[in-house]
N, C-alpha and C. Protein backbone atom coordinates (compact mmCIF):
# COMPACT_ATOMS: atom_id res chain seq x y z
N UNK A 1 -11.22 -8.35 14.90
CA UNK A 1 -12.19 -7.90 13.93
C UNK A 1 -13.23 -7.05 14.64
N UNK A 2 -13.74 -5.79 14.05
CA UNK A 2 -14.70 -5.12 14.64
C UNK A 2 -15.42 -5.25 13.60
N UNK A 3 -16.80 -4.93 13.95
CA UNK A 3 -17.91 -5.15 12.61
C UNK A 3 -19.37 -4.23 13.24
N UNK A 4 -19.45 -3.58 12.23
CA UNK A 4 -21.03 -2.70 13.12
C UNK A 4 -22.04 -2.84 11.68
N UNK A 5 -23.02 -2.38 12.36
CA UNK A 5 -24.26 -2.59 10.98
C UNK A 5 -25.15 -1.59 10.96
N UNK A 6 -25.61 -1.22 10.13
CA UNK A 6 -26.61 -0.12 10.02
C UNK A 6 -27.23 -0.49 9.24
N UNK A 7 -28.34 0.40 8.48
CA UNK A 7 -29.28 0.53 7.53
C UNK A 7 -29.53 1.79 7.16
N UNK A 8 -29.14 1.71 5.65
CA UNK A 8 -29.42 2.86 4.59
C UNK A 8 -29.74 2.46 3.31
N UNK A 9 -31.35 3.25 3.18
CA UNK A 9 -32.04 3.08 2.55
C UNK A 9 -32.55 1.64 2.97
N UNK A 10 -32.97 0.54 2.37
CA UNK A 10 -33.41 -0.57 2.59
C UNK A 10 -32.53 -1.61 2.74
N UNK A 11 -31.02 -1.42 2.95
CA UNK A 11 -30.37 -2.36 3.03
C UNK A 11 -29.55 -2.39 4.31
N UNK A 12 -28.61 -3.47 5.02
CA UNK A 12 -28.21 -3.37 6.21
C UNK A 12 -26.82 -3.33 5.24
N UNK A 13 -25.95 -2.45 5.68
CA UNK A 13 -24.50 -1.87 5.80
C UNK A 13 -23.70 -2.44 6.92
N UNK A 14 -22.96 -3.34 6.43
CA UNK A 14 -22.04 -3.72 7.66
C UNK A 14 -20.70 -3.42 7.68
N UNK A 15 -20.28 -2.38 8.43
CA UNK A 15 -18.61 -1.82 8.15
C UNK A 15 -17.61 -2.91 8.89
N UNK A 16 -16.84 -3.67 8.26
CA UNK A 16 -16.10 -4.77 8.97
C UNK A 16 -14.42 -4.31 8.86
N UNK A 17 -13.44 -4.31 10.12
CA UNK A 17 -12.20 -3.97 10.24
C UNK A 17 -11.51 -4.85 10.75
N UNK A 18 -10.16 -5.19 10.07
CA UNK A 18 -9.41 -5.86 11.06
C UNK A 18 -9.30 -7.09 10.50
N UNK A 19 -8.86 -8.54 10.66
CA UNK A 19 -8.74 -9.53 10.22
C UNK A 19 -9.81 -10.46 10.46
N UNK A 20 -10.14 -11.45 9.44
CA UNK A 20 -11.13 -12.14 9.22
C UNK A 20 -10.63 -13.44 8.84
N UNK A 21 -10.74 -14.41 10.18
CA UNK A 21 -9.65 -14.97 10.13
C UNK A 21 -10.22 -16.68 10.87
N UNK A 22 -9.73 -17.60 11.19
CA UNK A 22 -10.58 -18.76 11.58
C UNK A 22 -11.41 -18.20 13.23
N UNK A 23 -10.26 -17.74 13.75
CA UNK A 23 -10.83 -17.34 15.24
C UNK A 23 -12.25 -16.38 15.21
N UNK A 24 -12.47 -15.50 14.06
CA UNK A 24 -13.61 -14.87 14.47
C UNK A 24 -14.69 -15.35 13.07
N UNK A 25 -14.38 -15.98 12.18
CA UNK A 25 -15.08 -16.36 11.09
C UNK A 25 -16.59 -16.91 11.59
N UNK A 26 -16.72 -17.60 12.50
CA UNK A 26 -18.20 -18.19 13.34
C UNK A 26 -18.79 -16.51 13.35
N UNK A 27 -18.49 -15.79 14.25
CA UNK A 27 -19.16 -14.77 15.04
C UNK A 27 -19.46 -14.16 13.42
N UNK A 28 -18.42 -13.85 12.57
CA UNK A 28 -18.45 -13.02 11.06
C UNK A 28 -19.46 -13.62 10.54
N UNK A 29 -20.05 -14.59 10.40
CA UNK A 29 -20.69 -14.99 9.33
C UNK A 29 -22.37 -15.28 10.26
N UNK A 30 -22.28 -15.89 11.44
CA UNK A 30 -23.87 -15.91 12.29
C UNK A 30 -23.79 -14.43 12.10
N UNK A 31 -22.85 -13.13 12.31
CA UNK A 31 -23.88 -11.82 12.32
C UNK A 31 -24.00 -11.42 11.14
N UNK A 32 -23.45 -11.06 10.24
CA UNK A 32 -23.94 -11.37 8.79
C UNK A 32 -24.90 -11.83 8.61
N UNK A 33 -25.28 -13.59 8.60
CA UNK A 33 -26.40 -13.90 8.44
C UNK A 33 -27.69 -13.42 8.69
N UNK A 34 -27.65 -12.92 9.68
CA UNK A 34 -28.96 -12.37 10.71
C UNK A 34 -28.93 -11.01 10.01
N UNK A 35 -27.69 -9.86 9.72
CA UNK A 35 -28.74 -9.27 8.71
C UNK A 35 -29.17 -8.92 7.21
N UNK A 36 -28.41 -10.33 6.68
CA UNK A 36 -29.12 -10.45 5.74
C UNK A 36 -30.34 -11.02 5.49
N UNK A 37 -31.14 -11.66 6.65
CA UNK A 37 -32.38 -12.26 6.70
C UNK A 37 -33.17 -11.22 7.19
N UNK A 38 -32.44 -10.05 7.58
CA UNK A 38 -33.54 -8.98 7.87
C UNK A 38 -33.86 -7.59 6.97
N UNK A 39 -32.82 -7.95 5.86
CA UNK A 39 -33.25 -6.59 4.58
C UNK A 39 -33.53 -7.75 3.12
N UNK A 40 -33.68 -6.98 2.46
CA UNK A 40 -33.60 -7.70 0.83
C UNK A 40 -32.12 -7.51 0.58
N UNK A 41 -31.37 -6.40 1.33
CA UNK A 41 -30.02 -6.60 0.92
C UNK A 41 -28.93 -6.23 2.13
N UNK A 42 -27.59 -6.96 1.92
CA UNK A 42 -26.70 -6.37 2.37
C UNK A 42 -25.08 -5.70 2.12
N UNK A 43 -24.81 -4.74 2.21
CA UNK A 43 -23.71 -4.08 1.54
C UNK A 43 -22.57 -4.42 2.94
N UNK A 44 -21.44 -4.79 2.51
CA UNK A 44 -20.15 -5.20 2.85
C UNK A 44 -19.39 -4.41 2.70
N UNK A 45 -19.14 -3.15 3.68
CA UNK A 45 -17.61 -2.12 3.37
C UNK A 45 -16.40 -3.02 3.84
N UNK A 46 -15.62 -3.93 3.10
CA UNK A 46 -14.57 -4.21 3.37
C UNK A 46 -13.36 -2.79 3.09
N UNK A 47 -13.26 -1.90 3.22
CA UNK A 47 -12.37 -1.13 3.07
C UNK A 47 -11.44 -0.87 4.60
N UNK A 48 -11.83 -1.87 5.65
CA UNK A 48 -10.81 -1.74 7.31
C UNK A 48 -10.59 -2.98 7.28
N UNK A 49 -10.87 -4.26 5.85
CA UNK A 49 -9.71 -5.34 6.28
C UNK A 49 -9.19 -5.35 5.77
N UNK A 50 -7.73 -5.99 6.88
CA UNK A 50 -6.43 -6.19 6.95
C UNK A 50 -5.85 -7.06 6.13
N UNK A 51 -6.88 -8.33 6.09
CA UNK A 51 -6.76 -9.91 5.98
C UNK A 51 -7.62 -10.38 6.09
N UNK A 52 -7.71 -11.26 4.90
CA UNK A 52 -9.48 -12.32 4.41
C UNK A 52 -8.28 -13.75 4.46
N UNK A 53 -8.39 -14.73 5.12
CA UNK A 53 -8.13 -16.39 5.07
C UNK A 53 -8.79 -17.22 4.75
N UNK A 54 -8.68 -18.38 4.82
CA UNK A 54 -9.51 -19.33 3.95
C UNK A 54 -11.21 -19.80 4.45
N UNK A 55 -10.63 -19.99 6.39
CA UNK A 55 -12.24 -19.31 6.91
C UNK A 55 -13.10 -18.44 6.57
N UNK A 56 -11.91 -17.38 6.23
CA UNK A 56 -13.29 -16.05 5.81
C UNK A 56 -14.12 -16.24 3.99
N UNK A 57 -13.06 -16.76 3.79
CA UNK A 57 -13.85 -16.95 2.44
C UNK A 57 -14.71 -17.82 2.37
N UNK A 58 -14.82 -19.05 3.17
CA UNK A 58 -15.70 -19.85 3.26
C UNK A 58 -16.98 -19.19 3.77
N UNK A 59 -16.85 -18.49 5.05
CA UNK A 59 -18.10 -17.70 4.99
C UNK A 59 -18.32 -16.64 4.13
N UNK A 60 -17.60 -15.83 3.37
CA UNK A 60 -18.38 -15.28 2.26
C UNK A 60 -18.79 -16.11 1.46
N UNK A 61 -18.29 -17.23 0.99
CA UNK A 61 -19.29 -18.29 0.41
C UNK A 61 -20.97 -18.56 0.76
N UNK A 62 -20.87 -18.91 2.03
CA UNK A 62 -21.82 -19.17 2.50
C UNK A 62 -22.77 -17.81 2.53
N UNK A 63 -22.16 -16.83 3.07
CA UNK A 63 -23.11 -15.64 2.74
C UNK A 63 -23.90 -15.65 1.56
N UNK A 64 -22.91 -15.62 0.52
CA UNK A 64 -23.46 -15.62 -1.14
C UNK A 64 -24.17 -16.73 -0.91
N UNK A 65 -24.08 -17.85 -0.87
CA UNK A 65 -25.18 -18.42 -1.15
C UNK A 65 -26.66 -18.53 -0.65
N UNK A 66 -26.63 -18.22 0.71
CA UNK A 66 -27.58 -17.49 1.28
C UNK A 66 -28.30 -16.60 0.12
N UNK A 67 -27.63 -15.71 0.16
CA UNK A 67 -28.32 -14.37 -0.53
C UNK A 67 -28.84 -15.00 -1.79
N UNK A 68 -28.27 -16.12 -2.75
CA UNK A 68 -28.99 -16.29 -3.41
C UNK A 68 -30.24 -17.14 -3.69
N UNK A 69 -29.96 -18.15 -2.46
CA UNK A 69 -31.10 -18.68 -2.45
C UNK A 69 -32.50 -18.28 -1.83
N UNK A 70 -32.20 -17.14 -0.83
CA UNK A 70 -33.21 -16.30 -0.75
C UNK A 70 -34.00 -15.23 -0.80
N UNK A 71 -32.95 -14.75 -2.45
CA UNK A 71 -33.66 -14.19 -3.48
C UNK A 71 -33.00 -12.51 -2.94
N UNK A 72 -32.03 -12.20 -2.13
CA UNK A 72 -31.48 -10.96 -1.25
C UNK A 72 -30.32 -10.65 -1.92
N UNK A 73 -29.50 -9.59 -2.18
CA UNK A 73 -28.86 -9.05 -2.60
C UNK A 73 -27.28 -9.34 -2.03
N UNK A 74 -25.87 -9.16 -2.33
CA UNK A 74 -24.84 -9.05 -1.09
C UNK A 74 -24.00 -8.35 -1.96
N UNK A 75 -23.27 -7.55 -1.23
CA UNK A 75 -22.59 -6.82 -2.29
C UNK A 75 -21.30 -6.59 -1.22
N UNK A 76 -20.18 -6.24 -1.61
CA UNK A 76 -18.99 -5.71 -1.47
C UNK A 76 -18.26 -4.38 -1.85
N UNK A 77 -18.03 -3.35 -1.08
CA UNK A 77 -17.44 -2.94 -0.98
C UNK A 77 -16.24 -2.23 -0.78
N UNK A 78 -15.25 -1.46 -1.58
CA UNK A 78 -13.96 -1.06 -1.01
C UNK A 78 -13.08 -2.04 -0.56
N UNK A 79 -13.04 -2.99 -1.27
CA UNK A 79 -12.14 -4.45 -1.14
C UNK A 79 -10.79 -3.78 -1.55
N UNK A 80 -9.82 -3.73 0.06
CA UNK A 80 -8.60 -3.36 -0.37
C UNK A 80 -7.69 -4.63 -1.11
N UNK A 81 -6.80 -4.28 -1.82
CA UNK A 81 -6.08 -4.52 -2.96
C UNK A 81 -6.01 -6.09 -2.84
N UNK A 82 -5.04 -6.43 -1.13
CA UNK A 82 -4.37 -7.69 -0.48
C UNK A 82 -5.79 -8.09 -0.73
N UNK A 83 -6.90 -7.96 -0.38
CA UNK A 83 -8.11 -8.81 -0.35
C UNK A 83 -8.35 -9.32 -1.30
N UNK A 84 -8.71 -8.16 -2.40
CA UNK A 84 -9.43 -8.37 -4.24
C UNK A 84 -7.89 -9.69 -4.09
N UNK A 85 -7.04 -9.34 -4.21
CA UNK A 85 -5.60 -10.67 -5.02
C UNK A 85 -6.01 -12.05 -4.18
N UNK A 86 -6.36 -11.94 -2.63
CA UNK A 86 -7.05 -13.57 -2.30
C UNK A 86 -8.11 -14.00 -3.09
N UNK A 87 -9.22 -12.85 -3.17
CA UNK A 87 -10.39 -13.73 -3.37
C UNK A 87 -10.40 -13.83 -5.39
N UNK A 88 -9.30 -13.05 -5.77
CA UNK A 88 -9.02 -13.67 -7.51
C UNK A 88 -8.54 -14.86 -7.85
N UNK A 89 -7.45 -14.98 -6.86
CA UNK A 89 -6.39 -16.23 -6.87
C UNK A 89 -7.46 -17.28 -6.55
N UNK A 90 -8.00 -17.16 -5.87
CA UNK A 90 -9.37 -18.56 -5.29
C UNK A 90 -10.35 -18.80 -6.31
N UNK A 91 -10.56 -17.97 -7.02
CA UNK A 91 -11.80 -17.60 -7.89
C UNK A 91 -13.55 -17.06 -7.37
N UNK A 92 -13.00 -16.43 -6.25
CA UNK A 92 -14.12 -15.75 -5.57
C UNK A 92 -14.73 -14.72 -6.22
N UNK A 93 -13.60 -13.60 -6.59
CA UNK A 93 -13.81 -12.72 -7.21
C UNK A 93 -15.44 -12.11 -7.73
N UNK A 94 -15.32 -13.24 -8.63
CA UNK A 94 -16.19 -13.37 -10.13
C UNK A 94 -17.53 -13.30 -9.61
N UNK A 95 -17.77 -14.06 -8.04
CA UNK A 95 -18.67 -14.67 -7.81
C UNK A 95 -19.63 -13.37 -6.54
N UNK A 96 -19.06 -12.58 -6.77
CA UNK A 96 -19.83 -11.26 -6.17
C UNK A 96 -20.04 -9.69 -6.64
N UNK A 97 -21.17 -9.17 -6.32
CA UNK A 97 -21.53 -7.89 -6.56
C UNK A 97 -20.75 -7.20 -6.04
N UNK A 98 -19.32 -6.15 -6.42
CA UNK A 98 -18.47 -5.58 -6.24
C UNK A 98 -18.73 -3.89 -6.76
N UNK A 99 -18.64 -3.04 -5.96
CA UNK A 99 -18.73 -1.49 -5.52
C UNK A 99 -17.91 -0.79 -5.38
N UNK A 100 -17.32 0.46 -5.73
CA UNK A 100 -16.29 1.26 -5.07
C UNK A 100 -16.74 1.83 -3.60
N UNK A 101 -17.87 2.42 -4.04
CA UNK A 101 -18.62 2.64 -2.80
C UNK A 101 -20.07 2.42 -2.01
N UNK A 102 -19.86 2.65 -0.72
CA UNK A 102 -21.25 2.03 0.09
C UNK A 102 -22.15 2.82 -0.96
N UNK A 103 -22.27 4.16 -1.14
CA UNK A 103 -23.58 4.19 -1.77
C UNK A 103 -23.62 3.87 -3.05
N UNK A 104 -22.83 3.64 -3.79
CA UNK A 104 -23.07 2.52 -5.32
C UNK A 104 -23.63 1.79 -4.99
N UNK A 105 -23.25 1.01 -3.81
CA UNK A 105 -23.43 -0.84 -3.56
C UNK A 105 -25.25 -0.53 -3.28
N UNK A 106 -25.63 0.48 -2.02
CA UNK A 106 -26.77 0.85 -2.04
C UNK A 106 -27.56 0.88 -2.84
N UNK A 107 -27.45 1.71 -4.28
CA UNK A 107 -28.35 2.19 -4.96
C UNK A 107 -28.65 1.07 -5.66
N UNK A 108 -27.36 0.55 -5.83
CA UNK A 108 -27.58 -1.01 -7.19
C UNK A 108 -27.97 -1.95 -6.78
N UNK A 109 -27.78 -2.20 -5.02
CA UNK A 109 -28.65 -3.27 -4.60
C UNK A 109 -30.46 -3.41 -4.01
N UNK A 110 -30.54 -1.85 -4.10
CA UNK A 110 -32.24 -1.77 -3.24
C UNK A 110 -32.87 -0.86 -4.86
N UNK A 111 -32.57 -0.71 -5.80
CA UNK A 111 -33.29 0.08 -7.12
C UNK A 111 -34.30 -1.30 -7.20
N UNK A 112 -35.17 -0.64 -7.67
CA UNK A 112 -36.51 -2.18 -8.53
C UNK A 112 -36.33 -2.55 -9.60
């Protein structure tokens, strides 16, 4: 898994590639965390993974709930196809702010 982060406009952008999987799910979700505690929002380009497993969904769980209990935004991006069919079949789906693109996810997550 590679994962980098930026910031555009007021939110941290994290471009994540590669599989997301039990072995790197710890490192995925402590850096995540950290920057979603440092914007009001964060946008998720999943459009370079390979593979989301049951670890990884657990930490997007945990992400989301984060974000909602401290009032911050999380959004998703460019969820290729294999991904969107895990996290439907689970009932994840439903349960996130979903984007075609980083700057949709942007505008809809940092507008007042």
């Amino acid at each position: 898994m590679q994962l980098s982060i930026k910031t555009q406009q007021h939110a941290s952008v994290a471009a994540v590639s590669g599989d997301i999987t039990h072995a790197v799910s710890a490192e995925f979700q402590s850096t995540l965390l950290a920057a979603l505690q440092k914007s009001p929002a964060l946008v998720l380009d999943c459009s370079g993974v390979n593979m989301l497993t049951s670890a990884g969904l657990r930490a997007l769980l945990l992400l989301h709930r984060e974000a909602s209990a401290s009032g911050r935004r999380l959004a998703l991006t460019a969820v290729p196809p294999a991904v969107r069919d895990v996290m439907e079949v689970t009932g994840f789906w439903d349960q996130f702010l979903t984007f075609p693109s980083v700057d949709e996810a942007v505008a809809a997550t940092t507008a007042s």
